[in-house]
C-alpha atoms as a PDB file:
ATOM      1  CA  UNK A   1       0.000   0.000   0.000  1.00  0.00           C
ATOM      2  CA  UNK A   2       2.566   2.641   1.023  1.00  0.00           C
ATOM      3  CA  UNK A   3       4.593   1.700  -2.134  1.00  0.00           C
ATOM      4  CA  UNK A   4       1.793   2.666  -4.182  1.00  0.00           C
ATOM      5  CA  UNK A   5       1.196   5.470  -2.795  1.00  0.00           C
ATOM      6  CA  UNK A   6       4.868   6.776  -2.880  1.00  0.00           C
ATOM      7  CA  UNK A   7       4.637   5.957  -6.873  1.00  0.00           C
ATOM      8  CA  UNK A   8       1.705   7.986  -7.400  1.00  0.00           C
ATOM      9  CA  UNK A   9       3.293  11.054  -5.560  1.00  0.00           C
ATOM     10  CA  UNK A  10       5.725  10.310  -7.357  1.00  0.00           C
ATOM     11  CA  UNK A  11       3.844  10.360 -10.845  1.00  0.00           C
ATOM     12  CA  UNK A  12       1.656  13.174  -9.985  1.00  0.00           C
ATOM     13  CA  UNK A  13       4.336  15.651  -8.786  1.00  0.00           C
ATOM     14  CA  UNK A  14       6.097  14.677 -12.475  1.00  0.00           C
ATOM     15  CA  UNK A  15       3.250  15.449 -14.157  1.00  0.00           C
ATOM     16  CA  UNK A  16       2.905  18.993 -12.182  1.00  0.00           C
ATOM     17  CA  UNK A  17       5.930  19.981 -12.873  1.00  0.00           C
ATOM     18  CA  UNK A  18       5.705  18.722 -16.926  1.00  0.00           C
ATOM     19  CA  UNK A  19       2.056  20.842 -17.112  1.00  0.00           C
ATOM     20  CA  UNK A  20       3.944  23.913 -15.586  1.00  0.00           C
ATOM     21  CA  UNK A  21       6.429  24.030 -17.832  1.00  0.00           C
ATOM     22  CA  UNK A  22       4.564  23.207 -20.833  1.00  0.00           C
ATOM     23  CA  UNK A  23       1.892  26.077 -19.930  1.00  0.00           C
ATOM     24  CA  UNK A  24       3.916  28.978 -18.325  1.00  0.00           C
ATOM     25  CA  UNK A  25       1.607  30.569 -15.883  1.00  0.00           C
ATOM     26  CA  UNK A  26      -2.175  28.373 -14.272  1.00  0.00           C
ATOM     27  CA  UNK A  27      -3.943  29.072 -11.558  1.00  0.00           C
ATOM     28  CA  UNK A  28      -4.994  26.932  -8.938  1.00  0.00           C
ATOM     29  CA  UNK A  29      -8.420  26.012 -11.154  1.00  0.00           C
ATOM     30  CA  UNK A  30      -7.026  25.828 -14.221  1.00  0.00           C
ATOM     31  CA  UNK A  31      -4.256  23.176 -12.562  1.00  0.00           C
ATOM     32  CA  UNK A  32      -7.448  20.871 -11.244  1.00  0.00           C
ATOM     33  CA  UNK A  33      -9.071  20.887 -14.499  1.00  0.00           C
ATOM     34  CA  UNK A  34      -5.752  19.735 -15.951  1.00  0.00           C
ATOM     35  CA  UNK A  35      -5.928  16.828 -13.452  1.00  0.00           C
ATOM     36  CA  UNK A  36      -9.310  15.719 -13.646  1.00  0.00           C
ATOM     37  CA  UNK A  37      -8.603  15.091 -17.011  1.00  0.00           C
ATOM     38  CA  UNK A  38      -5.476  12.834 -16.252  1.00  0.00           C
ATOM     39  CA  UNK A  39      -8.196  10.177 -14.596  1.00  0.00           C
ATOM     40  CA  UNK A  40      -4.944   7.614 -14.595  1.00  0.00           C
ATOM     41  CA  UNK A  41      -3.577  10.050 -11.644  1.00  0.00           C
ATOM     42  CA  UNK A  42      -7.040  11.583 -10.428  1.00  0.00           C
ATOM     43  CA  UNK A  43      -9.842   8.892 -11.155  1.00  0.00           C
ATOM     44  CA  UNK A  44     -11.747  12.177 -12.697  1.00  0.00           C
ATOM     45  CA  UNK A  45     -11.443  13.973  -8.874  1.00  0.00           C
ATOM     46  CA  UNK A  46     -10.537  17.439  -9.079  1.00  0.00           C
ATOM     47  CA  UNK A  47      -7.379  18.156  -7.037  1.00  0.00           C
ATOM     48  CA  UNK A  48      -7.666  18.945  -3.101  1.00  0.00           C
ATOM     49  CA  UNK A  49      -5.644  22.597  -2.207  1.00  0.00           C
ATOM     50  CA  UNK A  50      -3.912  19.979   0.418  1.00  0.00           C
ATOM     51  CA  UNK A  51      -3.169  17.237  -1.868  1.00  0.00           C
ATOM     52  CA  UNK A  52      -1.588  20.465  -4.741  1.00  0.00           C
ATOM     53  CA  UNK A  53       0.867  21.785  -1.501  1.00  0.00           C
ATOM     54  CA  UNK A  54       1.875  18.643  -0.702  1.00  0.00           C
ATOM     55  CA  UNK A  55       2.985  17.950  -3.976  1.00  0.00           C
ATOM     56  CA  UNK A  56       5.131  21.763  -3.851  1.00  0.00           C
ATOM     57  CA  UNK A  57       6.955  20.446  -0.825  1.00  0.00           C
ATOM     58  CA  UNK A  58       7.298  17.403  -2.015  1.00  0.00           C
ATOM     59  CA  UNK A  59       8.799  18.612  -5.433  1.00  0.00           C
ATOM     60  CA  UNK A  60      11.039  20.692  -3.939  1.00  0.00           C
ATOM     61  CA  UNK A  61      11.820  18.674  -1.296  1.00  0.00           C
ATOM     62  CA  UNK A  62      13.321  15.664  -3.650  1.00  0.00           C
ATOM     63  CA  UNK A  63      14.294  17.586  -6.887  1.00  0.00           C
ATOM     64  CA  UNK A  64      15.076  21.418  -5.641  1.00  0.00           C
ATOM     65  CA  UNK A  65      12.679  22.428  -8.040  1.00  0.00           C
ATOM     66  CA  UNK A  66      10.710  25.664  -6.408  1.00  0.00           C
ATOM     67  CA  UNK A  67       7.049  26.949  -7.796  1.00  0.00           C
ATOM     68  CA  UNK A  68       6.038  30.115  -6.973  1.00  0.00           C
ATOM     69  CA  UNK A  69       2.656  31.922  -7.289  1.00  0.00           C
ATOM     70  CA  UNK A  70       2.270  35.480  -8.732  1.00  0.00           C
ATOM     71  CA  UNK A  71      -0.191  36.614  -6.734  1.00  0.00           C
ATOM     72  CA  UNK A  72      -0.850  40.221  -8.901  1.00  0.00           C
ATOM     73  CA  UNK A  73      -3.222  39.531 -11.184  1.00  0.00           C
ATOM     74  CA  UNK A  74      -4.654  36.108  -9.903  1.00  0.00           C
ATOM     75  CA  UNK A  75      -2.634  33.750  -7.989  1.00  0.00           C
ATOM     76  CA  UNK A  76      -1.059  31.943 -10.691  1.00  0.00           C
ATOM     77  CA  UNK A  77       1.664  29.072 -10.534  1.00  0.00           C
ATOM     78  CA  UNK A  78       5.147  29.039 -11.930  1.00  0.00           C
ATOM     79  CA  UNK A  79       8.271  27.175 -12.114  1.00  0.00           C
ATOM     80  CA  UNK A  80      10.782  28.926 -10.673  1.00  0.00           C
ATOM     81  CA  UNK A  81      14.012  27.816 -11.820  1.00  0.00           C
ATOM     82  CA  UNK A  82      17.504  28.437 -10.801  1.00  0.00           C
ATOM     83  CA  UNK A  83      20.304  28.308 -13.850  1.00  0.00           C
ATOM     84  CA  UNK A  84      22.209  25.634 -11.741  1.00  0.00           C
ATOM     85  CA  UNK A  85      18.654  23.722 -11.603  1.00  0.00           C
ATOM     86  CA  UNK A  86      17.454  24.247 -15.060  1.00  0.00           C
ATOM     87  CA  UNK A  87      19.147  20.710 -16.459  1.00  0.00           C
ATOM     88  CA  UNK A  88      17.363  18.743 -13.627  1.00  0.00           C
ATOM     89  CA  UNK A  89      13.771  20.585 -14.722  1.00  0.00           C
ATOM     90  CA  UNK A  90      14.718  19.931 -18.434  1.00  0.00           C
ATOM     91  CA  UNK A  91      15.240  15.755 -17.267  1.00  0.00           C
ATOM     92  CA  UNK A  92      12.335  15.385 -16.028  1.00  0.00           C
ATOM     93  CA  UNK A  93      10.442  16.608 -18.012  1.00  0.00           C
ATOM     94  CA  UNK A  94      12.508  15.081 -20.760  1.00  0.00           C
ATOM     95  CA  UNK A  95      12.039  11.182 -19.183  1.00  0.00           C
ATOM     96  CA  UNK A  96       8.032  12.227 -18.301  1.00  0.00           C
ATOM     97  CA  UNK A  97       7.018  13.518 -21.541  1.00  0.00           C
ATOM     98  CA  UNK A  98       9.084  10.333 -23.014  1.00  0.00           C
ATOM     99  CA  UNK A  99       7.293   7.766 -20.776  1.00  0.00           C
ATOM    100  CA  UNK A 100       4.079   9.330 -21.261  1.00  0.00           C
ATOM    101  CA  UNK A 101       4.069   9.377 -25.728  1.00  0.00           C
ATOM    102  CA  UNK A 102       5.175   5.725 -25.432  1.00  0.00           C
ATOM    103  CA  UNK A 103       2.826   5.022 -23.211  1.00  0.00           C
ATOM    104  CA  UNK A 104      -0.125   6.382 -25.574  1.00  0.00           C
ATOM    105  CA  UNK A 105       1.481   4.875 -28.658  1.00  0.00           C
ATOM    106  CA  UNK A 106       0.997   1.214 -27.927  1.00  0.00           C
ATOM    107  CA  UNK A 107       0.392   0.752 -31.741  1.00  0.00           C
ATOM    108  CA  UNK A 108       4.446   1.817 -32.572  1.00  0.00           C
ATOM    109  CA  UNK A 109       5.982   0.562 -29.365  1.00  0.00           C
ATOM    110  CA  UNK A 110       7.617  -2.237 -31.699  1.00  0.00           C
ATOM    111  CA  UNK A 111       9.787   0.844 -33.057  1.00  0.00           C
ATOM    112  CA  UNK A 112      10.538   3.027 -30.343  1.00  0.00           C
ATOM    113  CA  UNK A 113      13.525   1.563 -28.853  1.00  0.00           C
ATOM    114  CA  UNK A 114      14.785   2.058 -25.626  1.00  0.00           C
ATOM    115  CA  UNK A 115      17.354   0.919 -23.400  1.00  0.00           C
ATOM    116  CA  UNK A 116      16.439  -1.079 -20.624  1.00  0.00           C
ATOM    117  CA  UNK A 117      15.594   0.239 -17.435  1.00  0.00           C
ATOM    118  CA  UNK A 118      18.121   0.357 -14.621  1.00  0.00           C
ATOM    119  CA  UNK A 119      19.018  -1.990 -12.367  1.00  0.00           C
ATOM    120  CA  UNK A 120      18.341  -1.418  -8.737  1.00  0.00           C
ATOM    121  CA  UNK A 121      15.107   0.697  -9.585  1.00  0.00           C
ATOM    122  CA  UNK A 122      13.342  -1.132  -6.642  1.00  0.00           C
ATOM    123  CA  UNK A 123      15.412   0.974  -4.119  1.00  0.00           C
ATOM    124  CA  UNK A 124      15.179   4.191  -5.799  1.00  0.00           C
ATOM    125  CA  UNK A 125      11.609   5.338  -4.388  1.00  0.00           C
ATOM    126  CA  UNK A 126      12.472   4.045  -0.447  1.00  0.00           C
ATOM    127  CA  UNK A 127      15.966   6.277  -0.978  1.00  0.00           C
ATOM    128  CA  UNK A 128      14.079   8.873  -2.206  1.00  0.00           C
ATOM    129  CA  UNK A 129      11.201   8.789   0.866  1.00  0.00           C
ATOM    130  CA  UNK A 130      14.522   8.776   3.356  1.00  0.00           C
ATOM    131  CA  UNK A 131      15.799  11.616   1.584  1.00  0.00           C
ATOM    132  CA  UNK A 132      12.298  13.446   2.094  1.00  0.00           C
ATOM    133  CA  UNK A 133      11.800  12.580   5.783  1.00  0.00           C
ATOM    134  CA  UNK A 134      15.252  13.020   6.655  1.00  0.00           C
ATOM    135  CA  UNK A 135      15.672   9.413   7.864  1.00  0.00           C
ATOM    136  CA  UNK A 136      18.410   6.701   7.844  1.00  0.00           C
ATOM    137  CA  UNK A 137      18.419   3.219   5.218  1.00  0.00           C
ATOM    138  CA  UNK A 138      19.344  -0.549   6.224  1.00  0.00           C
ATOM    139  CA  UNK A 139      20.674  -2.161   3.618  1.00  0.00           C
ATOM    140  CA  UNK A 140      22.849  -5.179   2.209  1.00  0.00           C
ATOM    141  CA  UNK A 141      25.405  -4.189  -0.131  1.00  0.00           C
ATOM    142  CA  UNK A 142      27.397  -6.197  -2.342  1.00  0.00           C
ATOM    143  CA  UNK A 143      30.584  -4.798  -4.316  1.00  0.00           C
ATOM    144  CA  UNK A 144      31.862  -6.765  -6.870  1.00  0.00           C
ATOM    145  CA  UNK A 145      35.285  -7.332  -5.601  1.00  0.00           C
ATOM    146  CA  UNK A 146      33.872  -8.606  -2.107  1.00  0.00           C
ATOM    147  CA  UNK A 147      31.214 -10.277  -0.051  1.00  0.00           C
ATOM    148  CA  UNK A 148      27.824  -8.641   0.864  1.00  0.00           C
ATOM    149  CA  UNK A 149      27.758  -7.069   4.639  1.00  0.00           C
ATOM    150  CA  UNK A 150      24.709  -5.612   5.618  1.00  0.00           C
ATOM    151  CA  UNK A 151      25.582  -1.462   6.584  1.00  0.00           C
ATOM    152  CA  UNK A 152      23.945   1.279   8.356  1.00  0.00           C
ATOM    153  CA  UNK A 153      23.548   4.443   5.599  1.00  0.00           C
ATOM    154  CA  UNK A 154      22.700   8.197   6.233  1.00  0.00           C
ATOM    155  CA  UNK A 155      21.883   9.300   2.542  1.00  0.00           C
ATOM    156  CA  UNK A 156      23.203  12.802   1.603  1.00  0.00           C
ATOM    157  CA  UNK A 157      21.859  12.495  -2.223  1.00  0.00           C
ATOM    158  CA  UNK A 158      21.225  10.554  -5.810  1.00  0.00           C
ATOM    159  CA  UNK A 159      22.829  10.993  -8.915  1.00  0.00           C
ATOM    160  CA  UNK A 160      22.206   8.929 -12.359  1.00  0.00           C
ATOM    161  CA  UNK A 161      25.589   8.173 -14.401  1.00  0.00           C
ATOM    162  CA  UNK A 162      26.472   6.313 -17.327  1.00  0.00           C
ATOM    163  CA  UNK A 163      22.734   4.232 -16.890  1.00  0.00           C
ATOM    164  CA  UNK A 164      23.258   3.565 -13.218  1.00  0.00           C
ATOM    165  CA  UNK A 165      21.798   5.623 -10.317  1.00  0.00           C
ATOM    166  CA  UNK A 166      23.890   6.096  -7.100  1.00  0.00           C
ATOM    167  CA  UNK A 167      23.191   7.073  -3.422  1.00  0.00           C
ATOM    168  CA  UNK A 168      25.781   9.142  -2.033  1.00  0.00           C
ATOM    169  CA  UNK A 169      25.871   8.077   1.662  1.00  0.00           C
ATOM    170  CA  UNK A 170      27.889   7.508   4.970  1.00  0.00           C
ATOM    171  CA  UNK A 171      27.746   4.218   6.149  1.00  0.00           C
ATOM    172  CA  UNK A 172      28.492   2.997   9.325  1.00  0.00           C
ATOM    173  CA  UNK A 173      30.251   5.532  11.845  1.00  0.00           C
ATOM    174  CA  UNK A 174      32.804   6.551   9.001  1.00  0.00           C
ATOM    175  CA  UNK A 175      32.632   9.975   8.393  1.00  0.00           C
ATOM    176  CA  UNK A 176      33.765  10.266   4.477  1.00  0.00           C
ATOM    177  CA  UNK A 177      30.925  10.374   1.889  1.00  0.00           C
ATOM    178  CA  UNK A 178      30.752   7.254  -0.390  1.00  0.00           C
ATOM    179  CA  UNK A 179      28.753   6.206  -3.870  1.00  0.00           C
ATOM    180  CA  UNK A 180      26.384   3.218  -3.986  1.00  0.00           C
ATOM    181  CA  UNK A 181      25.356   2.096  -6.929  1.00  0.00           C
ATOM    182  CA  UNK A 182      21.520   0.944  -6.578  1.00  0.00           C
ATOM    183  CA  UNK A 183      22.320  -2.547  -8.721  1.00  0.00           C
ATOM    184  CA  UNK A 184      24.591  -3.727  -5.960  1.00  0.00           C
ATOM    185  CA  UNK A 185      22.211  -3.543  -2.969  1.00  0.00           C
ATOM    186  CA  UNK A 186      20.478  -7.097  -1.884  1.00  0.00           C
ATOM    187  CA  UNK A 187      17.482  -8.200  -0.749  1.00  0.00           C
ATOM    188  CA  UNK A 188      14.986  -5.273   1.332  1.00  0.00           C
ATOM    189  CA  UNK A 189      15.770  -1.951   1.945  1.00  0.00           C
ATOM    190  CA  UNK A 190      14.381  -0.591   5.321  1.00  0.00           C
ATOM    191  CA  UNK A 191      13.302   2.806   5.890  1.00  0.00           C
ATOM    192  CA  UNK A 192      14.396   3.633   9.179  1.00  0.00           C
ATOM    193  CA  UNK A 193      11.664   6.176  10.309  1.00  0.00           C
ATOM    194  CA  UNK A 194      12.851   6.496  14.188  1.00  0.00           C
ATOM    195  CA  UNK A 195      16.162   6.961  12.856  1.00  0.00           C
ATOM    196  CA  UNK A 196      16.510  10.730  11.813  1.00  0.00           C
ATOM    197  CA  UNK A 197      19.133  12.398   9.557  1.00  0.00           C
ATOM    198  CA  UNK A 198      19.870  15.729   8.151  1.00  0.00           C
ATOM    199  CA  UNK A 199      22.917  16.445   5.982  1.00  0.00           C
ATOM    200  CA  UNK A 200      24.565  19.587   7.568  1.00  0.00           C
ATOM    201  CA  UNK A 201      22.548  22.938   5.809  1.00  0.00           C
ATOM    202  CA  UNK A 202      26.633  23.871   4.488  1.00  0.00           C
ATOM    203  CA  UNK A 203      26.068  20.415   2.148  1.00  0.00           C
ATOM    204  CA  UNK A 204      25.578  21.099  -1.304  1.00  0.00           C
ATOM    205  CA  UNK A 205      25.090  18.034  -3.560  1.00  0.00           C
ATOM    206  CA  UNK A 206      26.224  19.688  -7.375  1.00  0.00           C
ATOM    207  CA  UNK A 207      28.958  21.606  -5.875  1.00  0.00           C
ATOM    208  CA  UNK A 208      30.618  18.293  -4.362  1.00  0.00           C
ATOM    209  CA  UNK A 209      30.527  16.429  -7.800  1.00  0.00           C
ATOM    210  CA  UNK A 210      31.463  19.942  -9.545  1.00  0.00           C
ATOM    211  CA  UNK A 211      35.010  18.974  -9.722  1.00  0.00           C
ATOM    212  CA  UNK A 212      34.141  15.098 -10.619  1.00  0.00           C
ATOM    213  CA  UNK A 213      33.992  13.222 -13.936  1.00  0.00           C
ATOM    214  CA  UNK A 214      31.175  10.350 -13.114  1.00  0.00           C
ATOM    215  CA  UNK A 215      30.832   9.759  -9.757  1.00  0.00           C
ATOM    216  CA  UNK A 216      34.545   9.499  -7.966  1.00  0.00           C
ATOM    217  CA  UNK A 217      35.967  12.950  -6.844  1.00  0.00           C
ATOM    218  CA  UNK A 218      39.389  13.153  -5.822  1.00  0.00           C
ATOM    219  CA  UNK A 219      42.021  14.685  -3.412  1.00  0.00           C
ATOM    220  CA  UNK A 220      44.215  18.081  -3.879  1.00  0.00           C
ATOM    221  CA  UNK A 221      43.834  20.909  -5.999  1.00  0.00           C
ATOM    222  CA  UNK A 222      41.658  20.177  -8.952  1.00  0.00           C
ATOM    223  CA  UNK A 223      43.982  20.203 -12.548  1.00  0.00           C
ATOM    224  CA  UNK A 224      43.268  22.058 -15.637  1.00  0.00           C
ATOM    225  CA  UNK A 225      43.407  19.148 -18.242  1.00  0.00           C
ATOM    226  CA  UNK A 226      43.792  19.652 -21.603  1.00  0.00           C
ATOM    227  CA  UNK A 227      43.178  18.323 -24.555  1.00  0.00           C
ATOM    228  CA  UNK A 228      43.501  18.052 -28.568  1.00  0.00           C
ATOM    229  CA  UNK A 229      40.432  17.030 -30.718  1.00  0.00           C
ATOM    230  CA  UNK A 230      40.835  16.110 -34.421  1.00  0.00           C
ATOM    231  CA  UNK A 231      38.207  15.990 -37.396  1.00  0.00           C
ATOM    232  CA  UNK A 232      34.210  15.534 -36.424  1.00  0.00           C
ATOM    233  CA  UNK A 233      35.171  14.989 -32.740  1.00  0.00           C
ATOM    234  CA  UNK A 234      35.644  18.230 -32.148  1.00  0.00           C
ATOM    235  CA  UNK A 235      32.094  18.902 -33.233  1.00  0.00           C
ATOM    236  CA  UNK A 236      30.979  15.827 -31.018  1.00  0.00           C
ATOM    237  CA  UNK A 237      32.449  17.615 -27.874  1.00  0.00           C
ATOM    238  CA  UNK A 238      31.116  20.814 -28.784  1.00  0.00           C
ATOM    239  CA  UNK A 239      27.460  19.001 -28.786  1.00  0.00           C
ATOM    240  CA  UNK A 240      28.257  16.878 -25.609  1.00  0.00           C
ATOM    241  CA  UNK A 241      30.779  17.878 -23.655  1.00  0.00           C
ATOM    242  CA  UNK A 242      33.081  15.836 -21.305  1.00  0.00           C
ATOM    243  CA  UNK A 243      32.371  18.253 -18.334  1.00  0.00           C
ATOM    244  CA  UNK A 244      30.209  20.963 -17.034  1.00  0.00           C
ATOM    245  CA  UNK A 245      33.814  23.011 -16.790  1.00  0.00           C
ATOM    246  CA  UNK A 246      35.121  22.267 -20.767  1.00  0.00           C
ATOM    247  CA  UNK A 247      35.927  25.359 -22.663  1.00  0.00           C
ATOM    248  CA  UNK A 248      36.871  25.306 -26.320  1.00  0.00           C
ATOM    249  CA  UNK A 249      40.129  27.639 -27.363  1.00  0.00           C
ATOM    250  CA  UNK A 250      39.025  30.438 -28.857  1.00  0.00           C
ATOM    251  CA  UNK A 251      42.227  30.686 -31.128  1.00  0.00           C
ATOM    252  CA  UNK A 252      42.389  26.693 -31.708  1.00  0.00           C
ATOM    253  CA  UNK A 253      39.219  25.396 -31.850  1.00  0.00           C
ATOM    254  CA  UNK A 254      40.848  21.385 -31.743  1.00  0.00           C
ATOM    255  CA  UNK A 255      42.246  22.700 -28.021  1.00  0.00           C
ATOM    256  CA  UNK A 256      40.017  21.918 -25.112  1.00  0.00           C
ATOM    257  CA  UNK A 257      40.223  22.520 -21.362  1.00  0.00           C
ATOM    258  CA  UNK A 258      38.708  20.785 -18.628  1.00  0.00           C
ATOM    259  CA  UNK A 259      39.162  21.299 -14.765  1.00  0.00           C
ATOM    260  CA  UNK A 260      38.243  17.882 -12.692  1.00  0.00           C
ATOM    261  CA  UNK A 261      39.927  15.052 -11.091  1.00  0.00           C
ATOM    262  CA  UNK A 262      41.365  13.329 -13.590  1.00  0.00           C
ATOM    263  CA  UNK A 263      39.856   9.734 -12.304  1.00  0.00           C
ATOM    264  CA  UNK A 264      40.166   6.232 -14.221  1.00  0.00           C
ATOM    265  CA  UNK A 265      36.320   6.912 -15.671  1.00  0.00           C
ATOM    266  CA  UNK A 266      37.562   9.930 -17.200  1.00  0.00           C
ATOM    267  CA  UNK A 267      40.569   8.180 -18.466  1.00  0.00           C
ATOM    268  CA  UNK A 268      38.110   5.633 -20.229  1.00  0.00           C
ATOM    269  CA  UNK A 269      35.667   8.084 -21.745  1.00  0.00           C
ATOM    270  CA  UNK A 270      38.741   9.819 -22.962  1.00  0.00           C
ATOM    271  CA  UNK A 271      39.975   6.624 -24.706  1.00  0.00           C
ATOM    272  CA  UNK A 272      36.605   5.800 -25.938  1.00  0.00           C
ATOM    273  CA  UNK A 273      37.303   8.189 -28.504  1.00  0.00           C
ATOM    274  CA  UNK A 274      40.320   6.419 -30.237  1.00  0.00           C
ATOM    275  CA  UNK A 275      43.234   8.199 -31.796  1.00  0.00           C
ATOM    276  CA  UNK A 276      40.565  11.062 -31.979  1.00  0.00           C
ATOM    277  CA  UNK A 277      41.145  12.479 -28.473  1.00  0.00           C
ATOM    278  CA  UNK A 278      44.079  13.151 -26.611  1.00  0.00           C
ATOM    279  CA  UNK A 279      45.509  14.550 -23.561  1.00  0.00           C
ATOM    280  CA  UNK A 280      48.033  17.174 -23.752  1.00  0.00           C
ATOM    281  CA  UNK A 281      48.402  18.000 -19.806  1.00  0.00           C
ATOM    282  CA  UNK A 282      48.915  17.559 -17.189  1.00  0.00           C
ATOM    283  CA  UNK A 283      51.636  15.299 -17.858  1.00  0.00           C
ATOM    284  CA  UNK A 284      51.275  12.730 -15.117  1.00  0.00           C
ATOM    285  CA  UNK A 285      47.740  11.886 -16.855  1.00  0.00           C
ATOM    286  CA  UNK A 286      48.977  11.877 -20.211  1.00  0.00           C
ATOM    287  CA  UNK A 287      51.249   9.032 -18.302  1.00  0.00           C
ATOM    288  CA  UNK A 288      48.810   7.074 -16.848  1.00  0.00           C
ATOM    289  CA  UNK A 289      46.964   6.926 -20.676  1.00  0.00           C
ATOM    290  CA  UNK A 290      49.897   6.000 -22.265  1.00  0.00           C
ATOM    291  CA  UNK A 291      50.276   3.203 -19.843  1.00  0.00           C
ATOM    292  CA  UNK A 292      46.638   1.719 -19.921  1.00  0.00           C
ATOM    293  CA  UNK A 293      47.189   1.814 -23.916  1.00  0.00           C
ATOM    294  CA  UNK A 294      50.028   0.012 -23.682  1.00  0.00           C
ATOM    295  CA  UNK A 295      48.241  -2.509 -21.253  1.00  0.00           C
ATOM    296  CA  UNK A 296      45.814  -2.417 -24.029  1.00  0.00           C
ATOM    297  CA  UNK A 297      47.664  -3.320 -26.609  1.00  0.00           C
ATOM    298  CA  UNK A 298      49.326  -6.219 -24.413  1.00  0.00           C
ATOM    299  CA  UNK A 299      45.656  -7.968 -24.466  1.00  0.00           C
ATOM    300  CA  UNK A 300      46.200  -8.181 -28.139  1.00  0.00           C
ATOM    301  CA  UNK A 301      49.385  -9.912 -28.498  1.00  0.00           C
ATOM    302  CA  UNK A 302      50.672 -13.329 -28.857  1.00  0.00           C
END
């Protein structure tokens, strides 16, 4: 029962937030007409001034999206978004407006392809509810290099990466902040409801990963990396960049910079571009690449 009910906040708040931004400006009224007409969410109800509130904490609350109401002229609804938030807003509406046209085109499901779904999804909503009411997660965890221990985990946030979502989390009494991918947890996750937990108000979850590639940060001063395109990948990172912090020379436009740990996942997305992309500085990186190509190539031989 509680499950469902967390999916259909869930749901709804989605589909408040996709209606905002598709329509600007709606009052109150306008909102509940919207929502009678979605009978899958409101079985043809119109929408209760508690149930609408709830769903503005609870949107704000998860994914730090704020909506306001312009009083003058009306009390009317808005989204209210930050530049640093706008991506998130643009996701989720994005995956909702995605899931929803597939959803009503049964007849050419055959040809909209997808990837699948991923792994772990059965822990995301729980994670989720802790983050909301501020409450610790039991959990089994299994790494691939070791055996599963069940752990203790005060959850600080969630971020999606290369098709996997992770919880960053403390576990135990150890103080350092740690990634979790959802896949790896076992068997139930319990929602800890007399156990209460608050990240400290000074946490801020896109300015820890600012400096990270993926989902491993680092230690020390952060490097400027740099890097040399040649022929259409240069137009490939200008459409999707490596990092939030790449910058394209203005007087070379095959010279890129980047400023983030230079970790082994950024090592691989580097190489997943061939002879096509390569790493100028700093030279202890430009190291490490040479040696995992020369690993590489040691796979190959004999």
């Amino acid at each position: 029962m509680g499950t469902n009910i967390s999916n259909h906040r869930m749901r709804s708040s989605l589909w408040l937030v996709y209606l905002l931004r598709k329509h600007g400006r709606l009052s109150l009224r306008e909102i509940s007409s919207y929502w009678q007409q979605e009978t899958d969410l409101s079985n043809g109800s119109p929408m209760a001034h508690r149930t609408f509130y709830d769903y503005l904490d609870y949107i704000q609350d998860v994914f730090g999206i704020v909506i306001s109401c312009q009083r003058k002229g009306g009390y009317h609804y808005y989204i209210d978004v930050e530049d640093d938030k706008a991506h998130l807003t643009d996701w989720l509406i994005s995956s909702f407006s995605i899931g929803q046209l597939i959803y009503e085109a049964q007849d050419v499901r055959d040809r909209v392809l997808i990837e699948a779904a991923p792994q772990g999804m059965q822990y995301y909503k729980t994670i989720v509810d802790a983050l909301h009411s501020h409450c610790c997660l039991h959990a089994t965890y299994h790494r691939f290099d070791a055996d599963a221990y069940d752990c203790h985990l005060r959850p600080y946030a969630l971020k999606f990466y290369e098709g996997r979502w992770y919880l960053l989390a403390q576990k135990n009494d150890e103080p350092q902040l740690k990634t979790f991918a959802l896949d790896r947890f076992e068997g139930a996750m319990t929602l800890l409801s007399d156990d209460p937990f608050t990240p400290p108000k000074d946490f801020d979850a896109a300015e820890f990963f600012a400096n990270c590639f993926g989902i491993y940060t680092g230690t020390g001063k952060v490097p400027l990396i740099r890097l040399r395109a040649t022929g259409t990948e240069v137009n490939y990172l200008l459409t999707k960049p490596l990092h939030a912090s790449q910058r394209q020379d203005p007087s070379d436009p095959t010279l890129f910079t980047l400023r983030c740990y230079p970790t082994d996942d950024l090592m691989y997305a580097i190489l997943s571009h061939g002879r096509k992309l390569s790493v100028l500085a700093p030279e202890d990186f430009r190291m490490r690449i040479m040696e995992e190509i020369e690993g590489m190539k040691e796979g190959y031989e004999g």
